[in-house]
PDB file of N, CA and C in Angstrom:
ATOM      1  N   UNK A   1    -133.686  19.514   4.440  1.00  0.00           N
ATOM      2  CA  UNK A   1    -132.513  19.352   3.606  1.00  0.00           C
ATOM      3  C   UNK A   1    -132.087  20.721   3.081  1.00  0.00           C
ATOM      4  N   UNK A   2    -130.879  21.403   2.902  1.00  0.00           N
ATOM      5  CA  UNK A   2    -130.552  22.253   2.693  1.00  0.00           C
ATOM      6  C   UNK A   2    -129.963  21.955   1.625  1.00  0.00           C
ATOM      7  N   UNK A   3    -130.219  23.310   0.565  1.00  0.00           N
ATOM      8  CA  UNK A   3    -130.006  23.714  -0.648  1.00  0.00           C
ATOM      9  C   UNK A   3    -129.503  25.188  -1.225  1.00  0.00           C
ATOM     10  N   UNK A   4    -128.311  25.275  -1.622  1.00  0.00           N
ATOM     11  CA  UNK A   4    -128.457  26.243  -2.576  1.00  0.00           C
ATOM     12  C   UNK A   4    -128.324  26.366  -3.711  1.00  0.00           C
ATOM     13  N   UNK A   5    -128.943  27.516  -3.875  1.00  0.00           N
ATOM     14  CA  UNK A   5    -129.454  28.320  -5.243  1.00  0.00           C
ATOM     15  C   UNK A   5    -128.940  29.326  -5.835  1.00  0.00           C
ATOM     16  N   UNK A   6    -128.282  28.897  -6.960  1.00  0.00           N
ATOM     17  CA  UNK A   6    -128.220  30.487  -7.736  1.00  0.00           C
ATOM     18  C   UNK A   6    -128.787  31.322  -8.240  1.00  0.00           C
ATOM     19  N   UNK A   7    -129.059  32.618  -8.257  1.00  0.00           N
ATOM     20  CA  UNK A   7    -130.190  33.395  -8.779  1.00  0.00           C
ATOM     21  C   UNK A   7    -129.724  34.455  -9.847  1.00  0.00           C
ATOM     22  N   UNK A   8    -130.309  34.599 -10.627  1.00  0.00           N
ATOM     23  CA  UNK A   8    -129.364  36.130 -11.297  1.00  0.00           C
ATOM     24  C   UNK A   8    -129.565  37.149 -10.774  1.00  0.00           C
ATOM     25  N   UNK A   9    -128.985  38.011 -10.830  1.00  0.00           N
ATOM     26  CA  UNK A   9    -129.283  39.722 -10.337  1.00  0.00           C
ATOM     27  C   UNK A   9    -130.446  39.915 -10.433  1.00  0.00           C
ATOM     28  N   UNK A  10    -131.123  40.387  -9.482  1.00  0.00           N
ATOM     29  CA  UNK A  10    -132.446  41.175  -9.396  1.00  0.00           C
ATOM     30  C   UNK A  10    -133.554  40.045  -9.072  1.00  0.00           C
ATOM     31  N   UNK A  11    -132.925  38.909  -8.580  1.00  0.00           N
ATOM     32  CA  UNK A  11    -133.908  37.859  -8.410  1.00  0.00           C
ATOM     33  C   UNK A  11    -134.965  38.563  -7.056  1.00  0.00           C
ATOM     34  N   UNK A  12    -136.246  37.540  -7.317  1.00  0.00           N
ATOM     35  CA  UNK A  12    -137.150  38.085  -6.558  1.00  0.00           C
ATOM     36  C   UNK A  12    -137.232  36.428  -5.317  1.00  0.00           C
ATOM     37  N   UNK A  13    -138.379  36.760  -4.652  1.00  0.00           N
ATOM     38  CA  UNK A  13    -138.529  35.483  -3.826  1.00  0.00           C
ATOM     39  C   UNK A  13    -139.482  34.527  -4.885  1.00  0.00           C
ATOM     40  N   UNK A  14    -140.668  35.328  -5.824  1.00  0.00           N
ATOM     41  CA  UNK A  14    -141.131  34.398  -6.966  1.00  0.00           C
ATOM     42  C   UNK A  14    -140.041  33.740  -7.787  1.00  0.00           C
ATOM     43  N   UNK A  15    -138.819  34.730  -8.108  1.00  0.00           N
ATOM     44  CA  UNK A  15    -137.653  33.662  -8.827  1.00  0.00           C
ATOM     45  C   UNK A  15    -137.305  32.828  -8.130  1.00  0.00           C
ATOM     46  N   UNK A  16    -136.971  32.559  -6.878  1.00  0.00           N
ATOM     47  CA  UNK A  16    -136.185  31.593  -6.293  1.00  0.00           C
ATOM     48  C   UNK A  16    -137.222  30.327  -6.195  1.00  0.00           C
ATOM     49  N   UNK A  17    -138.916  30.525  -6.356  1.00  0.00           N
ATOM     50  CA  UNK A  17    -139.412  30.031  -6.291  1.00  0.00           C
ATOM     51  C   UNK A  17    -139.424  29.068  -7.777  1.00  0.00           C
ATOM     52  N   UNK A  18    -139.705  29.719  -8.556  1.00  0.00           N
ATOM     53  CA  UNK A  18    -139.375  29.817 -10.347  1.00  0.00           C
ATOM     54  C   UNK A  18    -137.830  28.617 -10.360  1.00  0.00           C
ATOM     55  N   UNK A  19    -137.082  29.052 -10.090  1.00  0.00           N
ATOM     56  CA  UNK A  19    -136.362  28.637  -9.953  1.00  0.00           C
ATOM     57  C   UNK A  19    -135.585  26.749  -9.296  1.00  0.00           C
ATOM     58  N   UNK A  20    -136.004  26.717  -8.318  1.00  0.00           N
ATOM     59  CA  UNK A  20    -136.302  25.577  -7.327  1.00  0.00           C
ATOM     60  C   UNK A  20    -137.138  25.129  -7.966  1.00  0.00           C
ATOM     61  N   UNK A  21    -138.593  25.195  -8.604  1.00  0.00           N
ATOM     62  CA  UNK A  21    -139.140  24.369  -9.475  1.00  0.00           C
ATOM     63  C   UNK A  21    -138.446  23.597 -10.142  1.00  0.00           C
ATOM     64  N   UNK A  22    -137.774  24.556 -11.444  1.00  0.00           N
ATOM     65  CA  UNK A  22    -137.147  23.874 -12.455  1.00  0.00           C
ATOM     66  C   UNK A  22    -135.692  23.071 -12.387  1.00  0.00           C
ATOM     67  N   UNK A  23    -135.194  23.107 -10.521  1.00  0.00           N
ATOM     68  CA  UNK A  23    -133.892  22.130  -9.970  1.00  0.00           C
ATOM     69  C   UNK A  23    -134.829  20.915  -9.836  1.00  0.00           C
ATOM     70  N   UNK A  24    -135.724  20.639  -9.651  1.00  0.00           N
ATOM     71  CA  UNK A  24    -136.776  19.803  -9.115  1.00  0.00           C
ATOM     72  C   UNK A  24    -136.762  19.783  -7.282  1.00  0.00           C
ATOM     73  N   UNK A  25    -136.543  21.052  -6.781  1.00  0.00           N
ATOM     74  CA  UNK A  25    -136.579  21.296  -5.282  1.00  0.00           C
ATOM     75  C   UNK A  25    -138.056  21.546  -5.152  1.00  0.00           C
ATOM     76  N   UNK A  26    -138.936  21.388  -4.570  1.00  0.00           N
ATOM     77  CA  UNK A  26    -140.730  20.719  -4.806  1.00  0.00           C
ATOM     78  C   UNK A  26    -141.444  22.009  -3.686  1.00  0.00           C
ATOM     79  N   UNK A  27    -140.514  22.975  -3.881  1.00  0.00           N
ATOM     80  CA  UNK A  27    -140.551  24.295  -2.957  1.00  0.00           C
ATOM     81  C   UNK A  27    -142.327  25.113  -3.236  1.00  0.00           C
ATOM     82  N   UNK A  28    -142.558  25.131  -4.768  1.00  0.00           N
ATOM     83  CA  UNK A  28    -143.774  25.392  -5.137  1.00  0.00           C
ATOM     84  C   UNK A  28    -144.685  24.008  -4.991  1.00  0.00           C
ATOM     85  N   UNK A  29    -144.410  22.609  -4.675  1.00  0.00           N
ATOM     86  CA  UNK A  29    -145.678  21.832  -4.521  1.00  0.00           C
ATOM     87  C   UNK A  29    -145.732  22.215  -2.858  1.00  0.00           C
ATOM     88  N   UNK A  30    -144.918  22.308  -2.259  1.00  0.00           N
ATOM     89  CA  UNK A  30    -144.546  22.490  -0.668  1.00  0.00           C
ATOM     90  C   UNK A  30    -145.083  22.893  -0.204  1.00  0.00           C
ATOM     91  N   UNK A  31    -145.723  24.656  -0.493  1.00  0.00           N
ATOM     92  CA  UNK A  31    -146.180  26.052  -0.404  1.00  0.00           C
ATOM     93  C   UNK A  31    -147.454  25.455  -1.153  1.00  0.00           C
ATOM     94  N   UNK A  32    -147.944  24.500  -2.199  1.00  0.00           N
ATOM     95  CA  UNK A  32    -149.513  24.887  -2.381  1.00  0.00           C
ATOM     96  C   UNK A  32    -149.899  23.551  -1.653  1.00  0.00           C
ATOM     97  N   UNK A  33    -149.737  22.721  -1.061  1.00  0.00           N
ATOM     98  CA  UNK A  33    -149.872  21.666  -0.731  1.00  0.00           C
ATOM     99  C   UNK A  33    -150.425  21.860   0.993  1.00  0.00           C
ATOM    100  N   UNK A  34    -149.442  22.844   2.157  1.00  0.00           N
ATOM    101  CA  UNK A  34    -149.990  23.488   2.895  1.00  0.00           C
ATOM    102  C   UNK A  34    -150.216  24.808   3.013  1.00  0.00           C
ATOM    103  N   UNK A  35    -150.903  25.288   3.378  1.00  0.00           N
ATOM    104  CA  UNK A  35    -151.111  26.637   3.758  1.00  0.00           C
ATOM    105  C   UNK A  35    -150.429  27.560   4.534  1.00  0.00           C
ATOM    106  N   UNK A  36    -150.240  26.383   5.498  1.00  0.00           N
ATOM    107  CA  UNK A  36    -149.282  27.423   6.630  1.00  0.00           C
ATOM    108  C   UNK A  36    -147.976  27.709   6.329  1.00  0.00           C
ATOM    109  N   UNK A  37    -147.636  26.689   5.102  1.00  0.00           N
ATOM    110  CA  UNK A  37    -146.427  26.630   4.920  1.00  0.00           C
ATOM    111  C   UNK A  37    -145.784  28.465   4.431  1.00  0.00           C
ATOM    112  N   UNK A  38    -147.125  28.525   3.525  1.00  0.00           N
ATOM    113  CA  UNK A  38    -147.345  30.445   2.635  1.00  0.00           C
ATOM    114  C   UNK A  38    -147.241  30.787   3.664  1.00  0.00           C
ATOM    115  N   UNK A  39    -147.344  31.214   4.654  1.00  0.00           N
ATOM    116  CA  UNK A  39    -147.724  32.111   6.095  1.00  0.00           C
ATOM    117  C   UNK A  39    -146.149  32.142   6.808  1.00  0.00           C
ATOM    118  N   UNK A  40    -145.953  31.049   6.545  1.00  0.00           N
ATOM    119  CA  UNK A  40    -144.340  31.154   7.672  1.00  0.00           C
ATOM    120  C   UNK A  40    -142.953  30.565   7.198  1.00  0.00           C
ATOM    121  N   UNK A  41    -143.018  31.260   5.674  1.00  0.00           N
ATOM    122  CA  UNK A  41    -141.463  31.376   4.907  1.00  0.00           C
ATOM    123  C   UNK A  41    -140.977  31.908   6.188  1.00  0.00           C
ATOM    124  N   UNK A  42    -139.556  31.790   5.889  1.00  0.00           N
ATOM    125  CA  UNK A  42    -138.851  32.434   6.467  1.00  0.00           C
ATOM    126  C   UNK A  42    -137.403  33.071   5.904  1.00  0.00           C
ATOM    127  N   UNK A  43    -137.193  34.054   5.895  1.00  0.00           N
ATOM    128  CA  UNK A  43    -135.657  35.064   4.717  1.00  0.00           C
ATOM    129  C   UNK A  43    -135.338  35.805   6.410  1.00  0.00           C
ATOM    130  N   UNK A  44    -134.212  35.225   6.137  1.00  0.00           N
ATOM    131  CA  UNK A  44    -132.784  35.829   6.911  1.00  0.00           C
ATOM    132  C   UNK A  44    -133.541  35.643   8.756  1.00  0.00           C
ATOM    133  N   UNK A  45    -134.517  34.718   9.128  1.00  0.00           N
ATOM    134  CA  UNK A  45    -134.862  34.582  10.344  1.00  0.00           C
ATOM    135  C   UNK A  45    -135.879  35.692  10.551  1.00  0.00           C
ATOM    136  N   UNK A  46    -136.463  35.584   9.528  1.00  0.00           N
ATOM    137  CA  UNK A  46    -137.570  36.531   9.793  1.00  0.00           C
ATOM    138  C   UNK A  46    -139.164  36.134   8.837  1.00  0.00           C
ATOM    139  N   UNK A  47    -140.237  35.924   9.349  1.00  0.00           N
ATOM    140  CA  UNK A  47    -141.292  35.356   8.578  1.00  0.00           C
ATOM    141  C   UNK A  47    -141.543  36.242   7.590  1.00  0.00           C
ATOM    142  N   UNK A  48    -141.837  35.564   6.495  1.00  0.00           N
ATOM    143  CA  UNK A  48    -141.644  36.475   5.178  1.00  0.00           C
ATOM    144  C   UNK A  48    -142.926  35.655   4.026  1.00  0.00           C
ATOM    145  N   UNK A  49    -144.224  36.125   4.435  1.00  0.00           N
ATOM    146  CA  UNK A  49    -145.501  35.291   4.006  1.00  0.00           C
ATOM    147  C   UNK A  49    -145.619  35.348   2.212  1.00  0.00           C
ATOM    148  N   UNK A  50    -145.278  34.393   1.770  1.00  0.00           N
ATOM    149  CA  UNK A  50    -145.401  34.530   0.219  1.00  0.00           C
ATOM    150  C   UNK A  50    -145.736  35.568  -0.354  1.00  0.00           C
ATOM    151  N   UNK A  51    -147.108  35.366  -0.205  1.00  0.00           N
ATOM    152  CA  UNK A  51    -148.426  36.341  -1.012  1.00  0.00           C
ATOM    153  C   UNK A  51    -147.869  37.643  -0.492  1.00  0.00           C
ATOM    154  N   UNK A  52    -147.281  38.041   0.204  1.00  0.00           N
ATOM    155  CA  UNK A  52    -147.635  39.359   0.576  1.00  0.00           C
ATOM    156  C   UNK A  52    -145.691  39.755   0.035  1.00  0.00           C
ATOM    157  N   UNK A  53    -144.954  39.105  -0.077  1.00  0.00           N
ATOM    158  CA  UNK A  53    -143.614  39.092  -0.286  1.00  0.00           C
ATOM    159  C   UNK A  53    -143.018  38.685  -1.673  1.00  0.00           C
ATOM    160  N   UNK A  54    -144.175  38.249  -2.631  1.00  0.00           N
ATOM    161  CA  UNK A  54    -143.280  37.546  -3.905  1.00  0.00           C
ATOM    162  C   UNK A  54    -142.421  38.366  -4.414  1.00  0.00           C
ATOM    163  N   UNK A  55    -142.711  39.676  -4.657  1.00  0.00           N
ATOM    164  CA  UNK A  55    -141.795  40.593  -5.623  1.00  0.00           C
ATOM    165  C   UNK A  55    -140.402  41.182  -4.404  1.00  0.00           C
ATOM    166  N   UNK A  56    -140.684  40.661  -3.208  1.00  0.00           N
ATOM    167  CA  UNK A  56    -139.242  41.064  -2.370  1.00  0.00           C
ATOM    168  C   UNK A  56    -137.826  40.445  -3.153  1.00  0.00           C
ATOM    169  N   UNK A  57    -136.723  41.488  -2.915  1.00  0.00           N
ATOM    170  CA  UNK A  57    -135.451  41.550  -3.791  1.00  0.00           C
ATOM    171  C   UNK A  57    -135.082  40.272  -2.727  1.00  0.00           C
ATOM    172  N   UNK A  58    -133.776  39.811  -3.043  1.00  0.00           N
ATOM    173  CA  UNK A  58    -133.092  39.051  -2.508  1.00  0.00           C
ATOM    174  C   UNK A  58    -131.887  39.138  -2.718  1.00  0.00           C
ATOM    175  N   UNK A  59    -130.878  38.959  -1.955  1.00  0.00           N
ATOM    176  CA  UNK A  59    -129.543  39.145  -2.016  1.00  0.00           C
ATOM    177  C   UNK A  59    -128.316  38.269  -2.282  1.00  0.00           C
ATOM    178  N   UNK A  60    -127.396  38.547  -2.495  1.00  0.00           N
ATOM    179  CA  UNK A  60    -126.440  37.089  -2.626  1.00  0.00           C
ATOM    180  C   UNK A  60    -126.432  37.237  -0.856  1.00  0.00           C
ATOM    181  N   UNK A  61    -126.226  35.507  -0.409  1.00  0.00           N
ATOM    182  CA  UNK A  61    -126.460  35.408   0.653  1.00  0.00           C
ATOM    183  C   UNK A  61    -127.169  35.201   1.883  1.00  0.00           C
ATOM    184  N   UNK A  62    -128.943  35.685   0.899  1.00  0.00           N
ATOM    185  CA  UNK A  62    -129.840  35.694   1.745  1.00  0.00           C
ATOM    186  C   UNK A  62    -130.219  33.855   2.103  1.00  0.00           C
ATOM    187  N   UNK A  63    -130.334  33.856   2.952  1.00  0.00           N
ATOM    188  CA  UNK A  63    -131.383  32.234   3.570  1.00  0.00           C
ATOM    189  C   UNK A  63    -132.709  32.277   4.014  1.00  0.00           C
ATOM    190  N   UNK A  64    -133.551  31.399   2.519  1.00  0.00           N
ATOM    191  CA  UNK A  64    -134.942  31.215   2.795  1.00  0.00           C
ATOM    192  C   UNK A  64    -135.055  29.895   3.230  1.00  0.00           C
ATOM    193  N   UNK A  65    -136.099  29.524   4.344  1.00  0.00           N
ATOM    194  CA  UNK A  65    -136.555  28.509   4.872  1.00  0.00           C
ATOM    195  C   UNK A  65    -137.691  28.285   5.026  1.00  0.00           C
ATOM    196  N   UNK A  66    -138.644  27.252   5.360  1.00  0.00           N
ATOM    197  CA  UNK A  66    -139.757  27.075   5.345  1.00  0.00           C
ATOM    198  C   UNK A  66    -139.571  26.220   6.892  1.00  0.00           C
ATOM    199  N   UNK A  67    -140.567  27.199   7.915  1.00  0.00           N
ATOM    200  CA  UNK A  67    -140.861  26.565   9.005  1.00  0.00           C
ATOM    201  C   UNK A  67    -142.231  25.634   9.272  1.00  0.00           C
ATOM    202  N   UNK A  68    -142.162  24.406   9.299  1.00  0.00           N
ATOM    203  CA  UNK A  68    -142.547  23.607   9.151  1.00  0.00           C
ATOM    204  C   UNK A  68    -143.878  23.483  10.457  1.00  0.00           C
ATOM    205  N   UNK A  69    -145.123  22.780  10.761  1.00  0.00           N
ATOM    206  CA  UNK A  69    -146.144  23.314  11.685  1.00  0.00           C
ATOM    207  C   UNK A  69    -145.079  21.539  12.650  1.00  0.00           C
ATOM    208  N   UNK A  70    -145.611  21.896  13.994  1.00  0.00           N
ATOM    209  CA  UNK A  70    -145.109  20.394  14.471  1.00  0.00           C
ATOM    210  C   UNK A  70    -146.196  20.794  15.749  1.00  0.00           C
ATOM    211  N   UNK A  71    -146.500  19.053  16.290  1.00  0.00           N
ATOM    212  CA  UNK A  71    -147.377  19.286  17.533  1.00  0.00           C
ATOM    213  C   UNK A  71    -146.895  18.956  18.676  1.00  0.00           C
ATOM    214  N   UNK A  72    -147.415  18.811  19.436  1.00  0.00           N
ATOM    215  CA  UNK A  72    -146.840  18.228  20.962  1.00  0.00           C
ATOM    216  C   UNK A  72    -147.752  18.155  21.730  1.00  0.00           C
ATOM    217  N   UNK A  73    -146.989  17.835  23.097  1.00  0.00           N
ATOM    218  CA  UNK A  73    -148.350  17.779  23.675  1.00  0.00           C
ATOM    219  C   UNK A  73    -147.675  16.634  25.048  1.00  0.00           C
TER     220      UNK A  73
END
C-alpha cells in the first residue's frame, strides 16, 4: 500500500520512521518483526539497510520501500 509522508526539513530515514509510527503506518513493527525486512529498505531503488542508514538525509521526493522476502519454486 502506498503512502505519503510529510517530513520537515532535515528529516532523517529514523524520522520518517518516527514519523509513520505516530500516522499509525506499522513501518517500525514491520522492520522489528522481520529481519530481512532491516537489510532490504529500499530509497530511490536502491537498498538502503536501516542500521547502517538511520541518520541518512532525505529529500522532498525521495521513495522509501520495503522489499518484501517471497519464495518460489
Amino acid at each position: 500500500c502506498d503512502e505519503r509522508v510529510a517530513l520537515p526539513r532535515g528529516a532523517t530515514l529514523a524520522t520518517l520512521i518516527d514519523v509513520a509510527d505516530r500516522r499509525g503506518i506499522r513501518l517500525r513493527a514491520a522492520l522489528a518483526e522481520s529481519p530481512h525486512l532491516k537489510h532490504t529498505l529500499m530509497l530511490n531503488g536502491e537498498r538502503c539497510p536501516v542500521d547502517e542508514n538511520a541518520e541518512r538525509p532525505l529529500a522532498d521526493g525521495d521513495e522509501v520501500y520495503l522489499l518484501a522476502p517471497f519464495a518460489g519454486g
